[in-house]
N, C-alpha and C. Protein backbone atom coordinates (compact mmCIF):
# COMPACT_ATOMS: atom_id res chain seq x y z
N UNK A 1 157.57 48.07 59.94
CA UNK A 1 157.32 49.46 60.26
C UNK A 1 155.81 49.70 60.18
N UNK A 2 155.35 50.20 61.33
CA UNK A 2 153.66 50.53 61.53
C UNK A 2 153.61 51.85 59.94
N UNK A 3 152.04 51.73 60.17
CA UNK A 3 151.62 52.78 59.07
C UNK A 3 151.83 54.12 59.72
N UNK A 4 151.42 54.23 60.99
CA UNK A 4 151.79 55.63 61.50
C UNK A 4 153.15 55.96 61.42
N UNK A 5 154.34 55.10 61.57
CA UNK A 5 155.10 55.81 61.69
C UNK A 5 155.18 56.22 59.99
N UNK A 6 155.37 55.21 59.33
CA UNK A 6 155.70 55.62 57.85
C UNK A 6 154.43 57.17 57.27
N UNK A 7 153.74 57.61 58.07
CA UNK A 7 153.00 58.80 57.59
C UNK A 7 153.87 59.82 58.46
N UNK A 8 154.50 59.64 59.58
CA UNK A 8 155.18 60.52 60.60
C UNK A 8 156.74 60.89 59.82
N UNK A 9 157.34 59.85 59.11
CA UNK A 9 158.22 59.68 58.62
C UNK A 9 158.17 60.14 57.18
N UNK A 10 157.17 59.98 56.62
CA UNK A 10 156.97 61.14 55.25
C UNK A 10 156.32 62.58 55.66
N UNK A 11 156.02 63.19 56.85
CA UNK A 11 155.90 64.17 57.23
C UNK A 11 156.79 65.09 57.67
N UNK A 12 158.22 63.89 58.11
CA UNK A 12 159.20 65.30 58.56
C UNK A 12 160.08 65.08 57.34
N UNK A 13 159.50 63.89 56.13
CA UNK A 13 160.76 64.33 55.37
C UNK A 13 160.03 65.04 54.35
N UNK A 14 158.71 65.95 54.29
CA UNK A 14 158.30 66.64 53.56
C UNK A 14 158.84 68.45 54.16
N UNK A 15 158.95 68.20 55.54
CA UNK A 15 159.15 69.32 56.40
C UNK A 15 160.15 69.95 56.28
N UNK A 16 161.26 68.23 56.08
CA UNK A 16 162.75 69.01 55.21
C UNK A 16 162.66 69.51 54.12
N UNK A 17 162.15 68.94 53.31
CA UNK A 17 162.60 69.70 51.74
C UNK A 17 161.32 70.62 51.87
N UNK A 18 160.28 70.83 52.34
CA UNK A 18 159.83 72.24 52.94
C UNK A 18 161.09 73.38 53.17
N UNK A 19 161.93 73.22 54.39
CA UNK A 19 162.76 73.88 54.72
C UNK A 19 164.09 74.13 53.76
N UNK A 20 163.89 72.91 52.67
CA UNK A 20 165.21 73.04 51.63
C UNK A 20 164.54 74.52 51.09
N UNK A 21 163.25 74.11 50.72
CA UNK A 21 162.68 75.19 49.44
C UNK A 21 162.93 76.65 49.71
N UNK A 22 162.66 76.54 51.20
CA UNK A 22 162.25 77.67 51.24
C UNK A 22 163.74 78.70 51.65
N UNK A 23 165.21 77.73 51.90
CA UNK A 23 166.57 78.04 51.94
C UNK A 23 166.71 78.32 50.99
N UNK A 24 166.72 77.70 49.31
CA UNK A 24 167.27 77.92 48.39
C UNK A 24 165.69 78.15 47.54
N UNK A 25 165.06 79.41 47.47
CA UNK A 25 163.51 79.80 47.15
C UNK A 25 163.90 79.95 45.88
N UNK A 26 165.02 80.62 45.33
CA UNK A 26 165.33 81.04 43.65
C UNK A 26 165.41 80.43 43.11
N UNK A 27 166.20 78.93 43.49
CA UNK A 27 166.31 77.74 42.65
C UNK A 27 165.21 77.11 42.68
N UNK A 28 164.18 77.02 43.91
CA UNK A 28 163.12 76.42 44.01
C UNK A 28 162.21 76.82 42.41
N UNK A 29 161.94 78.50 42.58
CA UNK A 29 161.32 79.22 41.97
C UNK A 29 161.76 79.06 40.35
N UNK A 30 163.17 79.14 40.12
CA UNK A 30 163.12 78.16 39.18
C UNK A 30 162.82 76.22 38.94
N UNK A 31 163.35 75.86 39.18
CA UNK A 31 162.73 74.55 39.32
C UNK A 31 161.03 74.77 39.01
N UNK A 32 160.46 74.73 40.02
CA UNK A 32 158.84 75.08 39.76
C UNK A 32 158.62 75.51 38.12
N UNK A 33 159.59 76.49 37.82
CA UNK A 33 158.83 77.21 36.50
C UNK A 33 159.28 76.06 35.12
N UNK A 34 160.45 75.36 35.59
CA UNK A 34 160.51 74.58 34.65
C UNK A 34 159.83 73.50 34.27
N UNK A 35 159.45 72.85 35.52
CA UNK A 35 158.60 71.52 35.37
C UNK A 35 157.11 72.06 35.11
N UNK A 36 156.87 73.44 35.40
CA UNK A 36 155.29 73.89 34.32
C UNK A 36 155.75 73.98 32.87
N UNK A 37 156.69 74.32 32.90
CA UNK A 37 156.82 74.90 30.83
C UNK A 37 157.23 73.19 30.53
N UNK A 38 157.42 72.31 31.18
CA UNK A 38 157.68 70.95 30.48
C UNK A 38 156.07 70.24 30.79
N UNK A 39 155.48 70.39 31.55
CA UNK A 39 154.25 69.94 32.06
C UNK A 39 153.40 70.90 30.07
N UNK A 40 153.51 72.16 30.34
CA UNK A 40 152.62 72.78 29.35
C UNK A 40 153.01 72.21 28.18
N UNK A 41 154.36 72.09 27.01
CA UNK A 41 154.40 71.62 26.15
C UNK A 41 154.40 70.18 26.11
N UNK A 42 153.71 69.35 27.23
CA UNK A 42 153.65 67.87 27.21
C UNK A 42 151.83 67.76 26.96
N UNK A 43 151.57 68.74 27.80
CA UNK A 43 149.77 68.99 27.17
C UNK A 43 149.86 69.38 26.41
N UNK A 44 150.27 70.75 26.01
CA UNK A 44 149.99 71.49 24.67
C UNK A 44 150.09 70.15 23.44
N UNK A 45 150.99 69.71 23.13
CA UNK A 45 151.11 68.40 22.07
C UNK A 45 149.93 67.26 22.54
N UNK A 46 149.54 67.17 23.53
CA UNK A 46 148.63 66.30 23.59
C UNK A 46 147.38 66.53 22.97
N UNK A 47 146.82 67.79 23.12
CA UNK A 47 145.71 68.53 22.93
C UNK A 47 145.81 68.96 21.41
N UNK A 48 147.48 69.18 20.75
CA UNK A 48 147.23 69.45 19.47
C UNK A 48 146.83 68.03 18.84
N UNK A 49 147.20 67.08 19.20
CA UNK A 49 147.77 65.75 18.67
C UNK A 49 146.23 65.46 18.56
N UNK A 50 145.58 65.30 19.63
CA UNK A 50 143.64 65.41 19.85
C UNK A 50 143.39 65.96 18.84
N UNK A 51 143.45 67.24 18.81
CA UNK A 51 142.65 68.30 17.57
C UNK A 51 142.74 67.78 16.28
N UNK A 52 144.02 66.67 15.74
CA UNK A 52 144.41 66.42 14.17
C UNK A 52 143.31 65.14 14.64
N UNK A 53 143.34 64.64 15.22
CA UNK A 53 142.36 63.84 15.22
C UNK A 53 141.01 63.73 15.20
N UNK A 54 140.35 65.34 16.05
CA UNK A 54 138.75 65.58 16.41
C UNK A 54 138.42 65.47 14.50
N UNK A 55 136.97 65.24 14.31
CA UNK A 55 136.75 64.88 13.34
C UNK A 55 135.43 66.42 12.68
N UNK A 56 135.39 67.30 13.96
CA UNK A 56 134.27 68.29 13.94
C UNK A 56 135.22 69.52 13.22
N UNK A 57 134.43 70.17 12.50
CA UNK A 57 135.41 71.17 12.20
C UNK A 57 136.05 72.52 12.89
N UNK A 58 134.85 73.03 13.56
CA UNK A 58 135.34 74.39 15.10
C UNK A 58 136.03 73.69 15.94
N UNK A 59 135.33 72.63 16.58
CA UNK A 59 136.39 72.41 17.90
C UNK A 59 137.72 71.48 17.49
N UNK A 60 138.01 71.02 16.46
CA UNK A 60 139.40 70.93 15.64
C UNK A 60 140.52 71.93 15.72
N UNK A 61 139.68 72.87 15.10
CA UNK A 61 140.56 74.34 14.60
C UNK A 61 141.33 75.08 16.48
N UNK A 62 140.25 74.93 17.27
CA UNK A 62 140.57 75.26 18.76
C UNK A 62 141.32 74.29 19.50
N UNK A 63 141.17 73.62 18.93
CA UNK A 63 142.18 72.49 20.09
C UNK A 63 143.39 72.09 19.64
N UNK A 64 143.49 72.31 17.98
CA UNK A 64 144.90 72.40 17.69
C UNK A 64 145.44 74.00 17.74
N UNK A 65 144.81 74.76 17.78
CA UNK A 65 145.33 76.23 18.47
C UNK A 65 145.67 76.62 19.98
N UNK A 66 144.50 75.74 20.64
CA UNK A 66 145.12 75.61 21.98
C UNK A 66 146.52 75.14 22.41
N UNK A 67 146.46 73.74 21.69
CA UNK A 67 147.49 73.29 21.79
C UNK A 67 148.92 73.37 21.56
N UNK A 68 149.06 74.31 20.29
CA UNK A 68 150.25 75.14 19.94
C UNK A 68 150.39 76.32 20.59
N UNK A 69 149.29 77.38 21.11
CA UNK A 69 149.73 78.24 22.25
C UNK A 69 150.21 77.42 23.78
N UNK A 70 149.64 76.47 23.98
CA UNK A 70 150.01 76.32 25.43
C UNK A 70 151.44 75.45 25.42
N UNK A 71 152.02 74.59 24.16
CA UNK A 71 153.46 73.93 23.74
C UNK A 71 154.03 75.80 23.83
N UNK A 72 153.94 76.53 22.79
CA UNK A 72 154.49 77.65 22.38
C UNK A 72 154.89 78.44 24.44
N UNK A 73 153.93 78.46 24.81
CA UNK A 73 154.35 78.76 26.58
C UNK A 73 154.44 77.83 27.19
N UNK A 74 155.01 76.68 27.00
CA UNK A 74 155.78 75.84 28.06
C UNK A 74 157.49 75.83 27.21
N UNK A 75 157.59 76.16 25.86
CA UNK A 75 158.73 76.52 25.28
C UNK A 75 159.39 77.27 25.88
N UNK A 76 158.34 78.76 26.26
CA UNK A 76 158.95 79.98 26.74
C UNK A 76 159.49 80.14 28.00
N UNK A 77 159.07 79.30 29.31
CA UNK A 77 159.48 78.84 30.16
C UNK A 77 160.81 78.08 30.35
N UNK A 78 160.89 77.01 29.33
CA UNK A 78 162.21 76.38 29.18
C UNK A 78 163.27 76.74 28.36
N UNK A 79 163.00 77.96 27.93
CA UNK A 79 163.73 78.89 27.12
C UNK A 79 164.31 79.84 27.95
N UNK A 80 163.55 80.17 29.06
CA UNK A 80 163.91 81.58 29.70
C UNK A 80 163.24 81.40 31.22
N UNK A 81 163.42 80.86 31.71
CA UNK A 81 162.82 80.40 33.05
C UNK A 81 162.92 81.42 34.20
N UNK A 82 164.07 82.71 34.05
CA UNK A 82 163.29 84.00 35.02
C UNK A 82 162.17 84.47 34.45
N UNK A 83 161.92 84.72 32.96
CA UNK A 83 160.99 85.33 32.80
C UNK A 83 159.78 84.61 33.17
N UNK A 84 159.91 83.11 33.26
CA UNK A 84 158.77 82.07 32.95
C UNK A 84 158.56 82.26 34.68
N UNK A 85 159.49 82.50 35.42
CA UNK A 85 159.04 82.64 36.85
C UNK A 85 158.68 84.03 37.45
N UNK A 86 159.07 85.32 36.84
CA UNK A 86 158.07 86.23 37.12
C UNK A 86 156.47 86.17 36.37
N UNK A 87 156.36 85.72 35.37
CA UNK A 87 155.11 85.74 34.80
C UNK A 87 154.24 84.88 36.18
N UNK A 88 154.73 83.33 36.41
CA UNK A 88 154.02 82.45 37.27
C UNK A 88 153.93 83.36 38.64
N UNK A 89 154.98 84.29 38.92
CA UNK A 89 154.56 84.70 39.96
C UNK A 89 153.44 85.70 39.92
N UNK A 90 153.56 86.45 39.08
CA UNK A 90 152.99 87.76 38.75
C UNK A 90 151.12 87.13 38.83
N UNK A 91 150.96 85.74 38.26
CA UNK A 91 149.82 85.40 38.47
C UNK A 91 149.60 84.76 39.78
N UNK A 92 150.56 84.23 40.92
CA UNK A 92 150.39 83.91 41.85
C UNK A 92 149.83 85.08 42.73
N UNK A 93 150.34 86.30 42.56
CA UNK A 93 150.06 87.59 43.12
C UNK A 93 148.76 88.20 42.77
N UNK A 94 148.32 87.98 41.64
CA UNK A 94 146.89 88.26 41.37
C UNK A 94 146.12 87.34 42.07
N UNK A 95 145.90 85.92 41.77
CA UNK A 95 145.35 85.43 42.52
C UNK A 95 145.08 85.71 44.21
N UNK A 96 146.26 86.05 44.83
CA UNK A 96 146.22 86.04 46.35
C UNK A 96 145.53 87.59 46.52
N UNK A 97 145.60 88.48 45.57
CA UNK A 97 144.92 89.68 46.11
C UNK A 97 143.68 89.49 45.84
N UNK A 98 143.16 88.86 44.40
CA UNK A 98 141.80 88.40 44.32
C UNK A 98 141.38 87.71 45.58
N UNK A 99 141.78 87.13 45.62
CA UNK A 99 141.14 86.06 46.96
C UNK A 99 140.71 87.23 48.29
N UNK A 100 141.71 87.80 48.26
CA UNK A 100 142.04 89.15 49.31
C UNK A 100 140.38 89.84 49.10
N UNK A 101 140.55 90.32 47.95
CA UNK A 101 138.97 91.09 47.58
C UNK A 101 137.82 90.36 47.93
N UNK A 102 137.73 89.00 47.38
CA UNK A 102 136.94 88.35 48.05
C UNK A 102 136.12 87.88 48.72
N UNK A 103 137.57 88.06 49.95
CA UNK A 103 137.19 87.55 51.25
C UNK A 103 136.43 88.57 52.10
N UNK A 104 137.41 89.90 51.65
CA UNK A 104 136.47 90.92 51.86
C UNK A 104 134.74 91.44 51.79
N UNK A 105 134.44 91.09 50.59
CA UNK A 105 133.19 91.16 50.07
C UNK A 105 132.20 90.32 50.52
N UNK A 106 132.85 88.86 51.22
CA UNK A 106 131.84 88.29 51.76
C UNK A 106 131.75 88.36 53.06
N UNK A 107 133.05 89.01 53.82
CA UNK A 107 132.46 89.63 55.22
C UNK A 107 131.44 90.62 55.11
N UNK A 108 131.67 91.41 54.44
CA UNK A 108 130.14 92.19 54.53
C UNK A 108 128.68 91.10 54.37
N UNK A 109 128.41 89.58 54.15
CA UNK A 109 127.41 89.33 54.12
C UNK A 109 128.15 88.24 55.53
N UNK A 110 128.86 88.40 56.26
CA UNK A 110 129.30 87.36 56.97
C UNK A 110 129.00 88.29 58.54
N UNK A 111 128.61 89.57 58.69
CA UNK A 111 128.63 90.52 59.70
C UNK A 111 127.74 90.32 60.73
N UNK A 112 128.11 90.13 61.85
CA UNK A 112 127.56 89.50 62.88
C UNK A 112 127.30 87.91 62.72
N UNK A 113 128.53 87.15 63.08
CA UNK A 113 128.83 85.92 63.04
C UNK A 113 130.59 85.90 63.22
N UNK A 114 130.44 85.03 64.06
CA UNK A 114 131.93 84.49 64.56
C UNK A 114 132.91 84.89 63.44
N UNK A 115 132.69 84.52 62.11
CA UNK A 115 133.77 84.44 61.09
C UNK A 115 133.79 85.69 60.65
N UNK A 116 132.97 86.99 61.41
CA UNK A 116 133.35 88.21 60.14
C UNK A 116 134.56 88.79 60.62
N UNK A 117 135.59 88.45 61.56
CA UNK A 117 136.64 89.23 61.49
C UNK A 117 137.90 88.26 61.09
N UNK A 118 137.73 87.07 61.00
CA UNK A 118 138.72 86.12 60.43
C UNK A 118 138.76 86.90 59.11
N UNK A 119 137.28 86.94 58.13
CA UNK A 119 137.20 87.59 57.06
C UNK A 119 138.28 88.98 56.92
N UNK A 120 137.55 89.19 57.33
CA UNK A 120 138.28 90.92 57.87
C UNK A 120 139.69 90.78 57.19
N UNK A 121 140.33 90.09 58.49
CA UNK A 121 142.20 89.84 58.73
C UNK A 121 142.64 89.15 57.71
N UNK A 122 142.09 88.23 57.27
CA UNK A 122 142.72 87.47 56.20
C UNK A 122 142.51 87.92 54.65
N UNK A 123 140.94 88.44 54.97
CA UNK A 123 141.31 89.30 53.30
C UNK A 123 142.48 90.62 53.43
N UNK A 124 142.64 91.94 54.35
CA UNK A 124 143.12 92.23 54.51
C UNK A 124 145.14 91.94 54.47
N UNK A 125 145.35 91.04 54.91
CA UNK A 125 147.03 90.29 54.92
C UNK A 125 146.75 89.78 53.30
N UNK A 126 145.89 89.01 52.89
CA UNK A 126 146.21 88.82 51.77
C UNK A 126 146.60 90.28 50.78
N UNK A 127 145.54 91.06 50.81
CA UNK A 127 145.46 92.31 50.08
C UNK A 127 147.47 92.65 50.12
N UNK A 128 147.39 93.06 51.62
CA UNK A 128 148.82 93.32 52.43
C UNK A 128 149.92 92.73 51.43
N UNK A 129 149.65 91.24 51.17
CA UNK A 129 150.85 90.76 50.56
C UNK A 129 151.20 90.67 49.14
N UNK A 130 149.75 90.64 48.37
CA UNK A 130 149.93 91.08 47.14
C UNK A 130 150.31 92.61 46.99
N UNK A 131 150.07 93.75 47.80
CA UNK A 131 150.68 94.90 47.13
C UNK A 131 152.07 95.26 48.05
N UNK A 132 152.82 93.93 49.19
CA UNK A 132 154.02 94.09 48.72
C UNK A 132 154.39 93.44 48.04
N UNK A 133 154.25 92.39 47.24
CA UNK A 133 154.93 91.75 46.14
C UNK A 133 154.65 92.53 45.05
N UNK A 134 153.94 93.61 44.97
CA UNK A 134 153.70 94.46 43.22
C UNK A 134 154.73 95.63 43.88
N UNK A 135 155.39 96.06 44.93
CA UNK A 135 155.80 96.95 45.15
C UNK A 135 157.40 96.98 45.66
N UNK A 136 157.91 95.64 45.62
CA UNK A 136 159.12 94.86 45.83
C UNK A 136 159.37 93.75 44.87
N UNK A 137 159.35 94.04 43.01
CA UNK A 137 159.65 92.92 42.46
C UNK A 137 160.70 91.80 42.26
N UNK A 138 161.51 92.39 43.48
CA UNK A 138 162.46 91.09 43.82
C UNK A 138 162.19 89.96 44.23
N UNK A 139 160.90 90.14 44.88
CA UNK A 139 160.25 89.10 45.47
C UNK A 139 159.70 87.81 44.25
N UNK A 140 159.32 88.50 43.21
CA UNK A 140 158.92 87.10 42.24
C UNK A 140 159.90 86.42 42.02
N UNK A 141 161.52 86.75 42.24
CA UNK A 141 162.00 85.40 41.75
C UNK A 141 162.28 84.40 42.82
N UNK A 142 161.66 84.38 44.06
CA UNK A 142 161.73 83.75 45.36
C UNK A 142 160.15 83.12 45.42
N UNK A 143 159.37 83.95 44.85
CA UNK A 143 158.13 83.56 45.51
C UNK A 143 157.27 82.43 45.83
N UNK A 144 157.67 81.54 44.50
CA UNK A 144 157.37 80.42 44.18
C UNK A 144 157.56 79.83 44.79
N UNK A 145 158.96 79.04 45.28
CA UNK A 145 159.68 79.09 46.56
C UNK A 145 159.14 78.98 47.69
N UNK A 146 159.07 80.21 47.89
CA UNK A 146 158.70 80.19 49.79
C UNK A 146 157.35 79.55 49.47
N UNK A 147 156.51 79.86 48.62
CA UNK A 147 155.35 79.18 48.47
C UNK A 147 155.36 77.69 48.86
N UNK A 148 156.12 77.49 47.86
CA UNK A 148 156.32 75.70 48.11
C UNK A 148 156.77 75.48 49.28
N UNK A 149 158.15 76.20 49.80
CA UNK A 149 158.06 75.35 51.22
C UNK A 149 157.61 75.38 52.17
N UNK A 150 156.39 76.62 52.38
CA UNK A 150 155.01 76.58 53.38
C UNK A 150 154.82 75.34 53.08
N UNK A 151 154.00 75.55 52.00
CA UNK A 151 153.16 74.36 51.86
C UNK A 151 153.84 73.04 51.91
N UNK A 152 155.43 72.40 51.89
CA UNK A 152 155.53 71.63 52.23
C UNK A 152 155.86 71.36 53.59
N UNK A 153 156.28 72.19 54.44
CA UNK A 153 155.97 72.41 55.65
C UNK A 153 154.78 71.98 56.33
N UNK A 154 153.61 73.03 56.26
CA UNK A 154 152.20 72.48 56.17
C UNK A 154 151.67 70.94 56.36
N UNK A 155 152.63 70.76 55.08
CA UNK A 155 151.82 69.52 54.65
C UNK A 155 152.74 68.40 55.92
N UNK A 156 153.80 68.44 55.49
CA UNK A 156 154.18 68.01 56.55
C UNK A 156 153.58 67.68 57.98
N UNK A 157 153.67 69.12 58.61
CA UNK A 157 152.82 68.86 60.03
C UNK A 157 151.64 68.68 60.08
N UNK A 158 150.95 68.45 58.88
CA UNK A 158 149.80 67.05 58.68
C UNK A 158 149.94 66.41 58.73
N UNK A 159 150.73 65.93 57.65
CA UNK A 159 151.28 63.99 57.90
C UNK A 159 151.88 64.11 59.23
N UNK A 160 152.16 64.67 59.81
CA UNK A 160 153.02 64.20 61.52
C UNK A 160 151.97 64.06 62.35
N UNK A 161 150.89 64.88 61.89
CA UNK A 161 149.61 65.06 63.37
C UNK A 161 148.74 63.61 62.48
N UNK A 162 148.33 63.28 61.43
CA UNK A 162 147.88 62.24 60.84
C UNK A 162 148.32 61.02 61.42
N UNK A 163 149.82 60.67 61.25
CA UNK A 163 150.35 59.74 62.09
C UNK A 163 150.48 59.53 62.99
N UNK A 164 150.37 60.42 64.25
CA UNK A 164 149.70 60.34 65.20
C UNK A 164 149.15 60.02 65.91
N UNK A 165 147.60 60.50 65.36
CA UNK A 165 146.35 60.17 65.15
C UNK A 165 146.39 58.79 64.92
N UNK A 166 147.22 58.11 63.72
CA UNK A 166 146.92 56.58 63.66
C UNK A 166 147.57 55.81 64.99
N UNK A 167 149.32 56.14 65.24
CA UNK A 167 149.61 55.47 66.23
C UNK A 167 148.63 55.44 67.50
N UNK A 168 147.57 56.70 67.84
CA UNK A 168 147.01 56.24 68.95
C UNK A 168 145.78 55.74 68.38
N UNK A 169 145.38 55.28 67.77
CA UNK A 169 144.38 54.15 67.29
C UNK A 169 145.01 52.58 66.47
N UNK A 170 145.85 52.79 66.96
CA UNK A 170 146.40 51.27 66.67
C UNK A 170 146.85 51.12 68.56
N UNK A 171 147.18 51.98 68.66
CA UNK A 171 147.34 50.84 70.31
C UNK A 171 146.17 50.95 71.30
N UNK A 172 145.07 51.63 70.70
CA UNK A 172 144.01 51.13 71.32
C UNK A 172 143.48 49.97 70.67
N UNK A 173 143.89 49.44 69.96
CA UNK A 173 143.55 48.15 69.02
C UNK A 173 142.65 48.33 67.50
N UNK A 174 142.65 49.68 67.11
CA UNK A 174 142.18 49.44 65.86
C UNK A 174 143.21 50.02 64.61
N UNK A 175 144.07 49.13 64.07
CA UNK A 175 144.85 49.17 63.24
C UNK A 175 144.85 50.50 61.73
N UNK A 176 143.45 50.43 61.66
CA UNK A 176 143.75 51.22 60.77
C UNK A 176 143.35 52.92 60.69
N UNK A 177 142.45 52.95 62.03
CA UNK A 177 142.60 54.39 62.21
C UNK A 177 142.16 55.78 61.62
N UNK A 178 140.96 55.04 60.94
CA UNK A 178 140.60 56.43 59.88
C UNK A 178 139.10 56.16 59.64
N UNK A 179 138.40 55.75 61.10
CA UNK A 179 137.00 56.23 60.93
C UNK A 179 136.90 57.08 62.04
N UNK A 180 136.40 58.38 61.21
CA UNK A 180 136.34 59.58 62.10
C UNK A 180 135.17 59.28 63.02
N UNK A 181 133.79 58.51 62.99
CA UNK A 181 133.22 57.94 63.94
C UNK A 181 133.16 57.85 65.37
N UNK A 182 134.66 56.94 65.29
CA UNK A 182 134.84 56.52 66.37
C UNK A 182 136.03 57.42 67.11
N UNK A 183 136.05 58.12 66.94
CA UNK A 183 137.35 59.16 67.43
C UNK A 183 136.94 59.34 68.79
């Protein structure tokens, strides 16, 4: 099996479970919140486990405090995983309106140039979508979800256009296809 196809072939099977995620977004949205609260109390203990060890006395005292708050919220997650998935969303939603503000702020130094109305539209839709997700909180227990299966979607029809890209540089004879150079 060529390399292109095997990148074409992990692209539509990212596209599926893209399309799983974003069918079953609640379970997704859980799922997601669980493997952070097991991800956090697998650092959190790492970082305390560090701190009994640091030999300084301040950054001791902080890194075994870090470390028991961030175990203590990956607990809370695997304890209660709607709540652990509106919180993750609730910060997914800040983030995207921040970004929103942003993008805004730097169209005003972006004005008169091709990109100041991309600026415009996209800070704008972002803004758009964070204040319907603060204004429809049904949406956090999906959100995560559809998140993921954009993006595995996305990613997907990268790896498909990637592979591609390689199959037609292997039958022009160069096998491996990834000096942008010669494109």
């Amino acid at each position: 099996m060529s390399d292109s196809l095997k990148w074409m072939l992990l692209g539509g099977l990212s596209i599926v479970f893209g399309l799983l995620a974003l069918n079953f977004a609640m379970l997704t949205s859980l799922s997601v919140t669980l493997v952070v609260g097991a991800m956090f109390v697998v650092a959190g203990v790492a970082q305390a486990v560090a701190g009994f060890r640091d030999d300084s006395g301040g950054s001791k005292a902080w890194a075994i405090g870090l470390g028991v708050v961030m175990a203590l919220l990956g607990l809370s997650f695997l304890i209660n995983p709607f709540a652990g998935t509106i919180s993750l969303s609730i910060l997914v939603t800040a983030f995207i309106g921040a970004s929103g503000v942003l993008r805004l702020m730097h169209a005003r130094e972006a004005r008169g140039t091709p990109t100041f109305w991309m600026m415009i539209v996209t800070g704008l839709v972002s803004l758009a979508l964070a204040v319907f997700i603060m204004v429809n909180p049904q949406v956090t227990l999906v959100l995560l979800g559809i998140v993921l299966g954009v993006e595995l979607i996305v990613n997907g029809a990268a790896l498909i256009a990637w592979g591609w890209h390689r199959r037609t540089r292997e039958r022009r004879g160069d096998p491996h296809g990834s000096d942008p150079r010669t494109v």
